[in-house]
N, C-alpha and C. Protein backbone atom coordinates (compact mmCIF):
# COMPACT_ATOMS: atom_id res chain seq x y z
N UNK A 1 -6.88 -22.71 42.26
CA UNK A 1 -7.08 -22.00 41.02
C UNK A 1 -6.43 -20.61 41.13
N UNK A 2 -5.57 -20.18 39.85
CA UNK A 2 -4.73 -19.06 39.90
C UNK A 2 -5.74 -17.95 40.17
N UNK A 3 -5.78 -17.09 41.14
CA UNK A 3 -6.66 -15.83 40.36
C UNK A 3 -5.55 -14.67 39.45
N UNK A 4 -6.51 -14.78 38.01
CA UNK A 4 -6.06 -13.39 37.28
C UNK A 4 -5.77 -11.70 37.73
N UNK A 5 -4.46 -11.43 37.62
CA UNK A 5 -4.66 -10.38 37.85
C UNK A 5 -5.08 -9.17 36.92
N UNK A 6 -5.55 -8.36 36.82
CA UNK A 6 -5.57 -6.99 36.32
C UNK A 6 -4.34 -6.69 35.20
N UNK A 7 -5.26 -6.85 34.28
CA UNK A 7 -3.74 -6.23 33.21
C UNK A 7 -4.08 -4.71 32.62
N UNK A 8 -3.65 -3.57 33.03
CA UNK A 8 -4.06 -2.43 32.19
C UNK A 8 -3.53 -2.44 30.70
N UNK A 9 -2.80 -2.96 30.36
CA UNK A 9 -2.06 -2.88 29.12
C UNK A 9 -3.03 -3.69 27.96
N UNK A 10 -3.59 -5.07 28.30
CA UNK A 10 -4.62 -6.22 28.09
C UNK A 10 -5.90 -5.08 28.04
N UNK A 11 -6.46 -4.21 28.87
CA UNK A 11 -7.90 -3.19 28.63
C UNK A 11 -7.49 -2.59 27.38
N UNK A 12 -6.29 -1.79 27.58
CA UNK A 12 -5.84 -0.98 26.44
C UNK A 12 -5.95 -1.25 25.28
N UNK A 13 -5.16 -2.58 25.26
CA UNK A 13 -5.47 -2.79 23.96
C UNK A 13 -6.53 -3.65 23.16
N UNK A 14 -7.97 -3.54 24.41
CA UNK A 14 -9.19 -3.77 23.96
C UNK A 14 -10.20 -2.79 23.31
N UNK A 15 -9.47 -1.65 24.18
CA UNK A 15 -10.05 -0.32 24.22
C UNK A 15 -11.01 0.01 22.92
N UNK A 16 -10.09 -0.25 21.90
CA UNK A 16 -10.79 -0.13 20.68
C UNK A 16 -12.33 -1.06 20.32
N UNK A 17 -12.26 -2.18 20.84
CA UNK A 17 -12.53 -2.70 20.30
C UNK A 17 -14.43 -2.63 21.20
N UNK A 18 -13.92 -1.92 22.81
CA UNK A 18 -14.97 -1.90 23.12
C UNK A 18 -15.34 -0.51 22.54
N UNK A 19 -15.03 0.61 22.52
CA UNK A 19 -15.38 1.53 21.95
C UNK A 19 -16.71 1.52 20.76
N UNK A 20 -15.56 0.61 19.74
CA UNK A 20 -16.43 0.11 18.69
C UNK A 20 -17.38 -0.65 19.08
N UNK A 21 -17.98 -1.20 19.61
CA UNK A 21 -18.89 -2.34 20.15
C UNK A 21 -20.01 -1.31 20.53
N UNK A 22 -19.17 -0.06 21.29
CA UNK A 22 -20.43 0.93 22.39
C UNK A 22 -20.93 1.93 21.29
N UNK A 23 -19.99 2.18 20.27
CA UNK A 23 -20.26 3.09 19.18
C UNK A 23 -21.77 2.34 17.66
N UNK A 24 -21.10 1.20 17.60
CA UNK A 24 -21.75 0.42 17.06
C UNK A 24 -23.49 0.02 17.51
N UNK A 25 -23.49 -0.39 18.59
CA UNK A 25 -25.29 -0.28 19.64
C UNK A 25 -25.50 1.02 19.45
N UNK A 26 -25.03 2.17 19.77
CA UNK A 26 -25.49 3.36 20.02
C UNK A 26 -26.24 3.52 18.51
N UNK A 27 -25.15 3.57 17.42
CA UNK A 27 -25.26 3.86 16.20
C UNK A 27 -26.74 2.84 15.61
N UNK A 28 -27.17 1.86 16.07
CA UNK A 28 -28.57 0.93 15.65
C UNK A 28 -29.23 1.79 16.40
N UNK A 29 -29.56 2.21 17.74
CA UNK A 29 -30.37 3.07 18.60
C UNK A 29 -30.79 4.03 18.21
N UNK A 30 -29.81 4.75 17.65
CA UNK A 30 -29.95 5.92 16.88
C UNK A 30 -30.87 6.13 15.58
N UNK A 31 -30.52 5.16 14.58
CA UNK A 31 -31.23 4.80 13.65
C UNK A 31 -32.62 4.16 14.21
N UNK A 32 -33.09 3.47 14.85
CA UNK A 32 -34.50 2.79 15.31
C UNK A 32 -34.95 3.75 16.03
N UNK A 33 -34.64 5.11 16.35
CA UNK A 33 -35.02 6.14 17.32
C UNK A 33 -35.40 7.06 16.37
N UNK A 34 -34.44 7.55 14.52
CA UNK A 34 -35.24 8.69 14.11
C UNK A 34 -36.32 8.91 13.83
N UNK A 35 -36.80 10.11 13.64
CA UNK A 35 -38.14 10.65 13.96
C UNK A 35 -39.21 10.76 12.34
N UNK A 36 -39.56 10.14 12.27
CA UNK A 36 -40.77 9.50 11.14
C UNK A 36 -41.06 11.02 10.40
N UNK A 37 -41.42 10.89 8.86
CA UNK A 37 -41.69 12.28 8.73
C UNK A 37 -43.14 12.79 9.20
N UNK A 38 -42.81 13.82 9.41
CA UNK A 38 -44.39 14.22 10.19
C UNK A 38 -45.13 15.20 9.49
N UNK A 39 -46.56 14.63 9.76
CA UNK A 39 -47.26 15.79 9.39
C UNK A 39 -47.44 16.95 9.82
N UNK A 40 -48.34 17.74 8.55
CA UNK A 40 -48.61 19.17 9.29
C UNK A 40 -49.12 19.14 10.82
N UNK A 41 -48.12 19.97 11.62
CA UNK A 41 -48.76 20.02 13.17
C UNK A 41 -50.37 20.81 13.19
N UNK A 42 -51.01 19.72 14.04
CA UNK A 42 -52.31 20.95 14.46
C UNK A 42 -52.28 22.01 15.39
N UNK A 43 -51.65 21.86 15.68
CA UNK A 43 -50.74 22.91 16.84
C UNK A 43 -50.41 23.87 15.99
N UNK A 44 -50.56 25.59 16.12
CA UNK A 44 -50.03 26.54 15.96
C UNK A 44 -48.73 26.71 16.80
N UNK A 45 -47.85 27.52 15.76
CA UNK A 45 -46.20 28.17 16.51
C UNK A 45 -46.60 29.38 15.89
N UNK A 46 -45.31 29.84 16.64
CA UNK A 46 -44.91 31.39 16.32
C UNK A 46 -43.99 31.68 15.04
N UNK A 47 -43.23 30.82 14.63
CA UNK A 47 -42.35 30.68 13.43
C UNK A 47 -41.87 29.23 13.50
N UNK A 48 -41.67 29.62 12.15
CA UNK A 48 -41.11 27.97 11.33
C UNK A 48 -39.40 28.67 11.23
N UNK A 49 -38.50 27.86 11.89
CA UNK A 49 -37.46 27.71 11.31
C UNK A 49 -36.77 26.24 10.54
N UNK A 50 -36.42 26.80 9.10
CA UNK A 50 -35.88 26.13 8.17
C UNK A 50 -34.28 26.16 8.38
N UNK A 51 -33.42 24.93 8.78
CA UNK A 51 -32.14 24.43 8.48
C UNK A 51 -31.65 24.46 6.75
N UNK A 52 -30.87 24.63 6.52
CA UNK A 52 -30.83 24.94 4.99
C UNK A 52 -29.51 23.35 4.80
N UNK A 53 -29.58 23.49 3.67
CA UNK A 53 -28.10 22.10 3.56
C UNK A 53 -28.72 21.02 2.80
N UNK A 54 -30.40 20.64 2.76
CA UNK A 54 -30.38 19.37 2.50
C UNK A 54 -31.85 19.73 1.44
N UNK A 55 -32.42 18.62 0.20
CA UNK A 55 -33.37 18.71 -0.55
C UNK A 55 -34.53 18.49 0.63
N UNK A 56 -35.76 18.99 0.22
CA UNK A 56 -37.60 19.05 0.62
C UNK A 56 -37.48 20.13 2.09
N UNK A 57 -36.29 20.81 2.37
CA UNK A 57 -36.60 21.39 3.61
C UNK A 57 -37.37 22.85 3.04
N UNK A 58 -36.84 23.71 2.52
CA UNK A 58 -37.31 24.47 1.70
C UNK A 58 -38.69 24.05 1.60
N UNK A 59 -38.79 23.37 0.67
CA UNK A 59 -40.27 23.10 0.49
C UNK A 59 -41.30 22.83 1.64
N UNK A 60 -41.05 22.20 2.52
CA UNK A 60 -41.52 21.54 3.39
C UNK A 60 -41.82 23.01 4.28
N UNK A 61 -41.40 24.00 4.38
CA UNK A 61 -41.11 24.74 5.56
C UNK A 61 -42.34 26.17 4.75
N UNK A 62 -42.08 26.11 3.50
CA UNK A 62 -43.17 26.60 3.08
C UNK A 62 -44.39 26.19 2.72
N UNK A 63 -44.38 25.40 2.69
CA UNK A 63 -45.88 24.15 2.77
C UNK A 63 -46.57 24.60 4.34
N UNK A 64 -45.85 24.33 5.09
CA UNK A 64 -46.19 24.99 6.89
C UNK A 64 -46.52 25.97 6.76
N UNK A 65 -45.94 26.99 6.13
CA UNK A 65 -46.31 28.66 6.10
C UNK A 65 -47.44 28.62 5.03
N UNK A 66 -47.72 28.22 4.13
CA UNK A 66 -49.10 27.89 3.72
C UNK A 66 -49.84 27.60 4.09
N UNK A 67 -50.05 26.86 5.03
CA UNK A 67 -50.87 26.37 5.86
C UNK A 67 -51.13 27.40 7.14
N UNK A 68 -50.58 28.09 7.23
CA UNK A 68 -50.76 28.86 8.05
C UNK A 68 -50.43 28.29 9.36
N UNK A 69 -49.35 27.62 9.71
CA UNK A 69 -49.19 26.68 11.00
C UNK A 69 -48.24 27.71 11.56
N UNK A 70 -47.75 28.73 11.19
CA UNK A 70 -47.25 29.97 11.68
C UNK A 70 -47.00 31.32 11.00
N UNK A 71 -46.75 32.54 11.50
CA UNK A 71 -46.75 33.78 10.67
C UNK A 71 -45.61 33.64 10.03
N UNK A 72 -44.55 33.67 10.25
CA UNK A 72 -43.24 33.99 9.80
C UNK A 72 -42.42 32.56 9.99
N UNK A 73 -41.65 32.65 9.18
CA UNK A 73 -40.49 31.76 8.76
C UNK A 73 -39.18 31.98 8.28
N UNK A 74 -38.18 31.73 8.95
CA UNK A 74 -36.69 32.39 8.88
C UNK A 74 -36.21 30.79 8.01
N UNK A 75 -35.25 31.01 7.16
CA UNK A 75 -34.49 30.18 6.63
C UNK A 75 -32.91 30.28 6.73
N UNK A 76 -32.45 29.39 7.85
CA UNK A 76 -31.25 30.06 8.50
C UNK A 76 -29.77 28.92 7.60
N UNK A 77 -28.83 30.17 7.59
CA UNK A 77 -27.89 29.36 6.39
C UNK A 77 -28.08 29.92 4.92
N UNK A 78 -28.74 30.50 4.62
CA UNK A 78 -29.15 30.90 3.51
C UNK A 78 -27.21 31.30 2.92
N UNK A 79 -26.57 30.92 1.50
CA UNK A 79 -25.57 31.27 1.25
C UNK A 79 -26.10 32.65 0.98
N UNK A 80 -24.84 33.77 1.29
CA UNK A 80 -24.89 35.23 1.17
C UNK A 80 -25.08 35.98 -0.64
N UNK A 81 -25.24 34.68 -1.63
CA UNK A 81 -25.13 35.08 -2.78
C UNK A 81 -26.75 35.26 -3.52
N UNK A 82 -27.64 34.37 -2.30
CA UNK A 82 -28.93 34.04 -2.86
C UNK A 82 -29.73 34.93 -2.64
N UNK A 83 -30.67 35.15 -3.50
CA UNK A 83 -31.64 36.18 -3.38
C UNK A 83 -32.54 35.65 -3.18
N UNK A 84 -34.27 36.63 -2.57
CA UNK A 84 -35.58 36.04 -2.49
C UNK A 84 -35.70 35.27 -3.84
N UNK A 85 -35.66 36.09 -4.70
CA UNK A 85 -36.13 35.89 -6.15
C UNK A 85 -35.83 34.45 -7.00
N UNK A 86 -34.49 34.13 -6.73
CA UNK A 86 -34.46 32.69 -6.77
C UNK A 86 -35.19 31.76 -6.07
N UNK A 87 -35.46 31.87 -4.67
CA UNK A 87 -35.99 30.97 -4.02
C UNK A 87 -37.53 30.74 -4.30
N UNK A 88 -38.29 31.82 -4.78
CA UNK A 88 -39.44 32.11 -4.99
C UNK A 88 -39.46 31.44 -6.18
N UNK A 89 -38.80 31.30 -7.72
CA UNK A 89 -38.57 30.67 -8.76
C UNK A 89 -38.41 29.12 -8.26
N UNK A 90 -37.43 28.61 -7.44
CA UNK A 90 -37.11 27.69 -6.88
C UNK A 90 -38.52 26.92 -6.38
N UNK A 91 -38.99 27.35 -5.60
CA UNK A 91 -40.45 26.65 -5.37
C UNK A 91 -41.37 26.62 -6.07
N UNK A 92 -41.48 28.16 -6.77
CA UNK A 92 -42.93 28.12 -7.68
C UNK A 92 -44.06 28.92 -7.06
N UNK A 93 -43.52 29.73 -6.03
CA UNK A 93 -44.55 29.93 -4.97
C UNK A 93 -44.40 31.71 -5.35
N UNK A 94 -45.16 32.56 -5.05
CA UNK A 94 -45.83 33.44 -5.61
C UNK A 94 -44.66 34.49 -4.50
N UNK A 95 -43.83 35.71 -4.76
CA UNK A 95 -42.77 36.11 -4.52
C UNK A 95 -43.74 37.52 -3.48
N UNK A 96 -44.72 37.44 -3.37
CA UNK A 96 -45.70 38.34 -2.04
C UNK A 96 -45.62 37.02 -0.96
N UNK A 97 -45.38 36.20 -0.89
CA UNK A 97 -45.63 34.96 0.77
C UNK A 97 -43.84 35.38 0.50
N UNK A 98 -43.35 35.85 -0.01
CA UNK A 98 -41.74 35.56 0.34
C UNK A 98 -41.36 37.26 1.47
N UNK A 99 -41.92 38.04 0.46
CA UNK A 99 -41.73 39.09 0.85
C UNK A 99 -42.59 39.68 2.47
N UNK A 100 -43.68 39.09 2.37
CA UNK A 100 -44.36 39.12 3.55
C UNK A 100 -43.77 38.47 5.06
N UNK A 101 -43.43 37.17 4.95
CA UNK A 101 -43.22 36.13 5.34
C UNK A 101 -42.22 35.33 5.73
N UNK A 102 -41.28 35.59 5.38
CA UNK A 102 -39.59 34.75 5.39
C UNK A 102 -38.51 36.16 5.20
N UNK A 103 -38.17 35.59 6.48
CA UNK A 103 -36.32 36.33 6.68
C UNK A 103 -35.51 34.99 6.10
N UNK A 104 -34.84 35.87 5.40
CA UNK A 104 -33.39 34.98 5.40
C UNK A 104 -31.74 35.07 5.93
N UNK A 105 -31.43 34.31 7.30
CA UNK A 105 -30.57 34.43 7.49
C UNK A 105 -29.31 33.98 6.65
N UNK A 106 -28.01 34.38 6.89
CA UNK A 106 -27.38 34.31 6.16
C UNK A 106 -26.04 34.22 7.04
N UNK A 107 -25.86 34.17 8.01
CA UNK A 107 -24.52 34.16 9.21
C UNK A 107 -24.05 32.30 9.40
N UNK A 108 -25.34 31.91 9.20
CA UNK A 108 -25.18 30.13 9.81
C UNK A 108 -23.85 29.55 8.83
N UNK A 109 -23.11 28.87 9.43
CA UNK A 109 -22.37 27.98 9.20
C UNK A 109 -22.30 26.29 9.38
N UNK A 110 -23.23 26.14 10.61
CA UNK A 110 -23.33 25.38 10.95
C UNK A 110 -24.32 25.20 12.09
N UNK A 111 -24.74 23.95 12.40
CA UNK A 111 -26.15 23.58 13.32
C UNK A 111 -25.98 24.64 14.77
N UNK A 112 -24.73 24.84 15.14
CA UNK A 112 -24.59 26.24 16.38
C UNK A 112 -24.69 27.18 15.64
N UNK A 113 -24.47 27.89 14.58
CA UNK A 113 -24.62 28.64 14.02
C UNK A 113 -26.01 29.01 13.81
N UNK A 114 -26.88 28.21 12.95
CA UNK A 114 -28.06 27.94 12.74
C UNK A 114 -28.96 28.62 14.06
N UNK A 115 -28.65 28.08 15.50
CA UNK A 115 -29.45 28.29 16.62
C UNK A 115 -29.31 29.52 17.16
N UNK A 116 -27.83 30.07 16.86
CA UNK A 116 -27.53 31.09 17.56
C UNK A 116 -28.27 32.35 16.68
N UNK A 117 -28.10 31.87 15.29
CA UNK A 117 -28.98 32.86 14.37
C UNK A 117 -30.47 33.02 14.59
N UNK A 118 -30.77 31.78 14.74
CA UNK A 118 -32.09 31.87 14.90
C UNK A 118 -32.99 32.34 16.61
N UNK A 119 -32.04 32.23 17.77
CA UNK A 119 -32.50 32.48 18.78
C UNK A 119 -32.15 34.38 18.68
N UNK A 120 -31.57 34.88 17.98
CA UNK A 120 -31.58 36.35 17.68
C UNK A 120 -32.60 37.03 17.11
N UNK A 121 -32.71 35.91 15.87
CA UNK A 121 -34.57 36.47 15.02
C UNK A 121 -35.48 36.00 16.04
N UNK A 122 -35.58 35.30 16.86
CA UNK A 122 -36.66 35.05 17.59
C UNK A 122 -36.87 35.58 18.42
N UNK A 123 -36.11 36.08 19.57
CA UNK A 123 -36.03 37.08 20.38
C UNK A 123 -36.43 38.03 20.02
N UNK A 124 -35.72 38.68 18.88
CA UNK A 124 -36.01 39.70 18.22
C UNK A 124 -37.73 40.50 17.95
N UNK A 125 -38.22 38.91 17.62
CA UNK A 125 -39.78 38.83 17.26
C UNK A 125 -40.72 38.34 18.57
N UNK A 126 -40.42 38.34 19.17
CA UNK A 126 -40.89 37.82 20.63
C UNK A 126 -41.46 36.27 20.08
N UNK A 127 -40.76 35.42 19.43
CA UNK A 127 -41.49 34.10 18.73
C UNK A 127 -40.76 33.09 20.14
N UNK A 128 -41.72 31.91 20.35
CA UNK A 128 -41.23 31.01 21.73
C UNK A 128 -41.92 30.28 21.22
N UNK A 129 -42.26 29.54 20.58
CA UNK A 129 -43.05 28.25 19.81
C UNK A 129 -42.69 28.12 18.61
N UNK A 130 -41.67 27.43 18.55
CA UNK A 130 -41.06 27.39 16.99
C UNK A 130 -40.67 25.56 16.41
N UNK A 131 -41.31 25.80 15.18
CA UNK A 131 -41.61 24.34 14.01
C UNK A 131 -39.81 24.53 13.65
N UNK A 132 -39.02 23.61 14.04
CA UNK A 132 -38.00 23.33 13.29
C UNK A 132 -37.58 22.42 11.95
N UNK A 133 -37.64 22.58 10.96
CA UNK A 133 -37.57 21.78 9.80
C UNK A 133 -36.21 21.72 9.01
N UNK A 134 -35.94 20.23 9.46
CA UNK A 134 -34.54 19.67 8.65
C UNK A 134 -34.67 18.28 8.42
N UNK A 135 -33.57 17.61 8.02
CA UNK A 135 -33.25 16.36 7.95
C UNK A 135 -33.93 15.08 8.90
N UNK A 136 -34.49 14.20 8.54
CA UNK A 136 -34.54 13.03 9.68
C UNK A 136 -33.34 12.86 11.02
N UNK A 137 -32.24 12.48 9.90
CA UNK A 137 -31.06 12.44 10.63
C UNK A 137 -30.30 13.75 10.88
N UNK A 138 -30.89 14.65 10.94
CA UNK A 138 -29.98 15.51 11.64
C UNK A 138 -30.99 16.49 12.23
N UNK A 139 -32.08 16.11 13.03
CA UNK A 139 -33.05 16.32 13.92
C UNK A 139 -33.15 16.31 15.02
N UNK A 140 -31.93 15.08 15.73
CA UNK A 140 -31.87 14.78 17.50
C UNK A 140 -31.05 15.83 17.70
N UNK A 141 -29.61 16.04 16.65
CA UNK A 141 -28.38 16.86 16.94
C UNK A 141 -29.14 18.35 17.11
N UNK A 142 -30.13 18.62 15.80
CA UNK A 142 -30.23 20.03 16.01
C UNK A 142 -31.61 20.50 17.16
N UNK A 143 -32.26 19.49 17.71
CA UNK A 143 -33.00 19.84 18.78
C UNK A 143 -32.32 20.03 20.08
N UNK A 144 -31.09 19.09 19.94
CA UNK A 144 -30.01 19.20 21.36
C UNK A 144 -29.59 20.85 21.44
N UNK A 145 -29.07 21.06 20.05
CA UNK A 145 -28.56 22.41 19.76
C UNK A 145 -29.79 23.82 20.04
N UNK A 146 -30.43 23.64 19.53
CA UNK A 146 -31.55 24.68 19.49
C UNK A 146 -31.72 24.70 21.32
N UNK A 147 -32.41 23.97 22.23
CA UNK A 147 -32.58 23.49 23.21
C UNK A 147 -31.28 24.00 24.18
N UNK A 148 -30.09 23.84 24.01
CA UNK A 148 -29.04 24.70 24.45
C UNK A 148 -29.21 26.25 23.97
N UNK A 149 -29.49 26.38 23.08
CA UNK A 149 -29.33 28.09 22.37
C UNK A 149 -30.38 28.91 23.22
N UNK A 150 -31.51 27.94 23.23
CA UNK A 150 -32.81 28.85 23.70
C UNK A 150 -33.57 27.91 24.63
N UNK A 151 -33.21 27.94 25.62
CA UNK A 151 -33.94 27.04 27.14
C UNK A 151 -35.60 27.53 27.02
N UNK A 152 -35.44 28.50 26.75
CA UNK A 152 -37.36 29.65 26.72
C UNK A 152 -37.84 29.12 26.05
N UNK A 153 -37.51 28.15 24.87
CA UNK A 153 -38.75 28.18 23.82
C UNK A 153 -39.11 26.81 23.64
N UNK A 154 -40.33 26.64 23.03
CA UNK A 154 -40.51 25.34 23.03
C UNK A 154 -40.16 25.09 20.95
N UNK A 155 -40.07 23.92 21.28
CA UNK A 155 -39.36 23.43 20.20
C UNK A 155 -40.33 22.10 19.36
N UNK A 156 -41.53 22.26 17.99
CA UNK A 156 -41.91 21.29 17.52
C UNK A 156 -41.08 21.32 15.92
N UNK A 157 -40.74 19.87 16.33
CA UNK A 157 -40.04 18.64 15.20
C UNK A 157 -40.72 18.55 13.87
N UNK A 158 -40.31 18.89 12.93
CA UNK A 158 -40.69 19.00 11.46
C UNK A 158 -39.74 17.59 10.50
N UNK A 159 -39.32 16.91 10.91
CA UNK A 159 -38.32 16.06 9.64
C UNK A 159 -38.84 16.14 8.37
N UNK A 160 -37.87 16.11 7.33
CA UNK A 160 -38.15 15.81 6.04
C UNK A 160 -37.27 14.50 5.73
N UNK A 161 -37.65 13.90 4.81
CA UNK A 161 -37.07 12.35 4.86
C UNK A 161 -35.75 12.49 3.57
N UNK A 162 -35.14 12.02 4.63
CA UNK A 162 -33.26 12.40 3.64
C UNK A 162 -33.39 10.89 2.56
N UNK A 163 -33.92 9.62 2.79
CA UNK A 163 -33.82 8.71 2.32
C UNK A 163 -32.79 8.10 3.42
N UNK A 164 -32.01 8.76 3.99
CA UNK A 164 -31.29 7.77 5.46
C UNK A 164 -29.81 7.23 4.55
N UNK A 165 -29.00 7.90 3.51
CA UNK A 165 -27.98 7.13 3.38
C UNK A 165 -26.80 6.62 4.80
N UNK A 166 -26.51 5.68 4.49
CA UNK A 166 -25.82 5.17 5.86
C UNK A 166 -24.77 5.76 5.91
N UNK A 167 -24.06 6.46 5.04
CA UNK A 167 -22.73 7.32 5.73
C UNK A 167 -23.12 8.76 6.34
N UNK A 168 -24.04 9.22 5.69
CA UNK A 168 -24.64 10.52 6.28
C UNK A 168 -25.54 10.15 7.75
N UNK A 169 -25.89 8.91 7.72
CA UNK A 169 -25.98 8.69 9.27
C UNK A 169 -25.03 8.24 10.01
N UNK A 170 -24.32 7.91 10.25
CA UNK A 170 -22.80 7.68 10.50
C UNK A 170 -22.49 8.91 10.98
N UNK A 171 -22.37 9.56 10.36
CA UNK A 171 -20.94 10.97 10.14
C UNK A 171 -21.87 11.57 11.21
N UNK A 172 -23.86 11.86 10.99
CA UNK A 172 -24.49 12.26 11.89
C UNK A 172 -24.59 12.13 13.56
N UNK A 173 -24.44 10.88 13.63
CA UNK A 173 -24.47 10.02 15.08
C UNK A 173 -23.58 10.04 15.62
N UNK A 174 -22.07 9.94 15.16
CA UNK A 174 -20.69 10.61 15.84
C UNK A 174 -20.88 12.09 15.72
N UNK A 175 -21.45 13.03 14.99
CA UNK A 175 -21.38 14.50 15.64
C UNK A 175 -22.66 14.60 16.48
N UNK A 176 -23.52 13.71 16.59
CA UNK A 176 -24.61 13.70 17.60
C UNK A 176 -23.93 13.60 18.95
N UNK A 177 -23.07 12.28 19.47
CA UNK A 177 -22.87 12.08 20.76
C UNK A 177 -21.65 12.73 20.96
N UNK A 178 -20.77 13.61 20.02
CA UNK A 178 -20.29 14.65 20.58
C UNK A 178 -20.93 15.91 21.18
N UNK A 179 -22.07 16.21 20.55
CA UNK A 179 -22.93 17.18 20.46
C UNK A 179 -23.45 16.86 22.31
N UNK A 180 -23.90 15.54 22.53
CA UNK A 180 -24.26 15.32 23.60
C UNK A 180 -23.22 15.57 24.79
N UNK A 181 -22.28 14.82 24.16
CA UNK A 181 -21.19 15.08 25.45
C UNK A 181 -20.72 16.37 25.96
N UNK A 182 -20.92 17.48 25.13
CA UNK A 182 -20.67 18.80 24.78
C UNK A 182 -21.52 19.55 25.75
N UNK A 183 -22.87 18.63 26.38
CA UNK A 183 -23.79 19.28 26.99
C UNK A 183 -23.40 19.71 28.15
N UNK A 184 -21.89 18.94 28.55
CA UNK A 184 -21.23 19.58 30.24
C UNK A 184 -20.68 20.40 30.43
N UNK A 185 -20.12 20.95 29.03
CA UNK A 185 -18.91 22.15 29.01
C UNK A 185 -19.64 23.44 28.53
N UNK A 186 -19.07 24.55 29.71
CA UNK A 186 -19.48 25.47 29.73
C UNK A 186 -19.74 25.60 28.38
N UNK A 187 -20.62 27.16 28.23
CA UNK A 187 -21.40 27.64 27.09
C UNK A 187 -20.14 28.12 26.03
N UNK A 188 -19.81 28.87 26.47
CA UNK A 188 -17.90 29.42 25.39
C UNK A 188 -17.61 28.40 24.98
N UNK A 189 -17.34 27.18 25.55
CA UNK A 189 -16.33 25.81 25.56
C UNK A 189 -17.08 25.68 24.15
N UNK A 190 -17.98 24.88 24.41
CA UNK A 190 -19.39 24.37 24.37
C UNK A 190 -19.10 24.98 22.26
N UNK A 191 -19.06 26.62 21.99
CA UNK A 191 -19.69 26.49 20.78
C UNK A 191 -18.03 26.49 20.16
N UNK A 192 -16.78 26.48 21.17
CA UNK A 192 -16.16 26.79 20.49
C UNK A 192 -15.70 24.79 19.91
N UNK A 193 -15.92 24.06 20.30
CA UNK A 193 -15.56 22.85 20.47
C UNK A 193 -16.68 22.13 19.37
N UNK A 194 -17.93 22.33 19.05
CA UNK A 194 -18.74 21.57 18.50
C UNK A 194 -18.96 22.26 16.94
């Protein structure tokens, strides 16, 4: 019986196809892994940080601060055009819990952005127990992120439920396991690359 040899050219041009195969499992894993929406924690933090970008986070993040599940609450991303006063109209919620209660950042661009903003207000405030509130699907990426930004703090999971469209999980789960792979390269590399 012949033995086969080794074709590199024959891998190559499988390459794709396992890729897709490893991208594809990952991508079901991912989805059977996000994180259920959760209730109010009984657990006290030090601040609620709000991800901005998507519908019920807002809400959701002041519902927490009603509850008193922490003092302060930063809303990071905030576009530079918005005022308290809208947001306070925007919810319905009485414009003394805004003024007391919520910074709004305004530097974020994006989920590194977001952490780097927010590990500045937190520091800032001596806060190390912080409620993060965003998306279902974009909850693993920004705990990876936060978790790189600020090793000191502990980090409880807030999701609000996106409804899960499948391209916005998609698009999520490929900038997730970049996000992951990202975890080897130095810190510079690291925000300039993700």
């Amino acid at each position: 019986m012949k033995k086969r040899r080794f074709a590199p050219w024959r891998f190559l041009l499988r390459l794709p196809l396992y890729l897709g195969a490893l991208w594809a499992l990952g991508f079901a894993y991912y989805v059977v892994q996000l994180p259920e929406v959760a209730e109010i924690p009984a657990m006290e933090a030090d601040a609620i940080i709000v991800l901005t970008g998507g519908a019920g986070r807002l809400e959701a993040g002041m519902t927490l601060l009603q509850q008193k599940t922490a003092e302060r609450l930063l809303l990071s991303g905030v576009h530079p055009s918005v005022e308290m006063t809208e947001l306070s109209a925007l919810t319905g919620l009485d414009m003394s819990l805004f003024n007391c209660c919520v910074d709004l950042g305004r530097s974020a661009r994006n989920t590194i952005g977001n952490a780097t903003e927010s590990r500045t207000w937190a520091r800032s405030h001596g806060f190390r127990r912080l409620i993060i509130v965003t998306a279902d699907y974009h909850m693993p990426r920004s705990l990876v992120v936060f978790r790189r930004a600020m090793p000191e703090a502990e980090f409880i999971a807030y999701p609000v439920n996106s409804g899960r469209p499948v391209h916005l999980l998609a698009k999520e789960y490929t900038k997730y396991v970049f996000t992951v792979l990202g975890q080897v390269l130095p810190d510079k590399a690291y925000e300039q690359e993700t």
